[in-house]
Protein backbone atom coordinates (compact mmCIF):
# COMPACT_ATOMS: atom_id res chain seq x y z
CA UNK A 1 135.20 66.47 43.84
CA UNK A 2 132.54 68.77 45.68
CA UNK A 3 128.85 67.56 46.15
CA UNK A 4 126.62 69.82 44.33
CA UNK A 5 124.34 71.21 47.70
CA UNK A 6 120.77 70.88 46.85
CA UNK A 7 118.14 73.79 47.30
CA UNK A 8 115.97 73.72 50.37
CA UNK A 9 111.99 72.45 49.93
CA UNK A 10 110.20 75.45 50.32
CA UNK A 11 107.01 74.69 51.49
CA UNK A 12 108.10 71.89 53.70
CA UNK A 13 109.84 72.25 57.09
CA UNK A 14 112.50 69.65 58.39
CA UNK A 15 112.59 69.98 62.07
CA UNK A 16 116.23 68.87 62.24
CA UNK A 17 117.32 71.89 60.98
CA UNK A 18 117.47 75.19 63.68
CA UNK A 19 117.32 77.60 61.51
CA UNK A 20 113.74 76.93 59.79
CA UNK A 21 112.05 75.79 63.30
CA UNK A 22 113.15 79.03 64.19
CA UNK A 23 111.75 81.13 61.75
CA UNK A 24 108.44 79.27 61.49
CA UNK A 25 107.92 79.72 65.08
CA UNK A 26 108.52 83.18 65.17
CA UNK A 27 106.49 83.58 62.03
CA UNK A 28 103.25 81.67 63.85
CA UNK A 29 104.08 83.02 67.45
CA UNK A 30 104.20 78.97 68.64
CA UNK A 31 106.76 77.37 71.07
CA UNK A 32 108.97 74.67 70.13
CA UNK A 33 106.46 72.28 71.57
CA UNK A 34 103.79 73.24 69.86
CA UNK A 35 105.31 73.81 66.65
CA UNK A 36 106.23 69.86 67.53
CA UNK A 37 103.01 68.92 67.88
CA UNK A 38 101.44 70.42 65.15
CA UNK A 39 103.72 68.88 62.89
CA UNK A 40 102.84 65.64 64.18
CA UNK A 41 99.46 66.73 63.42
CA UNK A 42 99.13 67.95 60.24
CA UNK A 43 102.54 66.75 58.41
CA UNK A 44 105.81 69.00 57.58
CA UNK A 45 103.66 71.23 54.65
CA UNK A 46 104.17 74.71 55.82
CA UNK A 47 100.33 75.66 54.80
CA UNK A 48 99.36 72.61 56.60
CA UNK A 49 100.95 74.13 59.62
CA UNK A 50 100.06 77.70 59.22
CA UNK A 51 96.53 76.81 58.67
CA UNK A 52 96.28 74.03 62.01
CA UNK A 53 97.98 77.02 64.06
CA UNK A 54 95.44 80.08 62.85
CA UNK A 55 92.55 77.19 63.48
CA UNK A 56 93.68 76.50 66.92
CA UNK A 57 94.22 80.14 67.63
CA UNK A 58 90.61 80.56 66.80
CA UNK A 59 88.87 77.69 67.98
CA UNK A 60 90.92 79.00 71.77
CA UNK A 61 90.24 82.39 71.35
CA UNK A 62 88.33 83.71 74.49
CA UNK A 63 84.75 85.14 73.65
CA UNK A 64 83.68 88.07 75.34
CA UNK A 65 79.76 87.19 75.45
CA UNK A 66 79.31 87.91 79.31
CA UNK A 67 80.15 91.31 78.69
CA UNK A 68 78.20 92.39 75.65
CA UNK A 69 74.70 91.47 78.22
CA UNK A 70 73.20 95.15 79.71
């Protein structure tokens, strides 16, 4: 008898499997590492992630306040 395969969770990732590290870190523009990390973070929700990685990207964005003074 075959074993029924069950549908991936969506909006979770399992870092054991290649193929969805892969495409959430080329979706968020993270390394491996940091994708790592985040997860550690935040837990394996997707939004979770997305949302840690676009607050780190702000909170290290460079501001360019030297330049705006005359």
């Amino acid at each position: 008898m075959l074993c029924k395969k069950h549908p991936p969770i969506r909006n979770l990732i399992n870092l054991s499997d290649p193929r969805q590290v892969r495409t959430l870190k080329r979706r968020l523009g993270v390394s491996g590492a940091d994708l790592a990390r985040v997860v550690e973070k935040a837990g394996n929700s997707i939004a979770a992630i997305t949302k840690e990685v676009e607050l780190e990207k702000t909170h290290d964005a460079p501001t360019n306040t030297d330049s705006a003074t005359p």
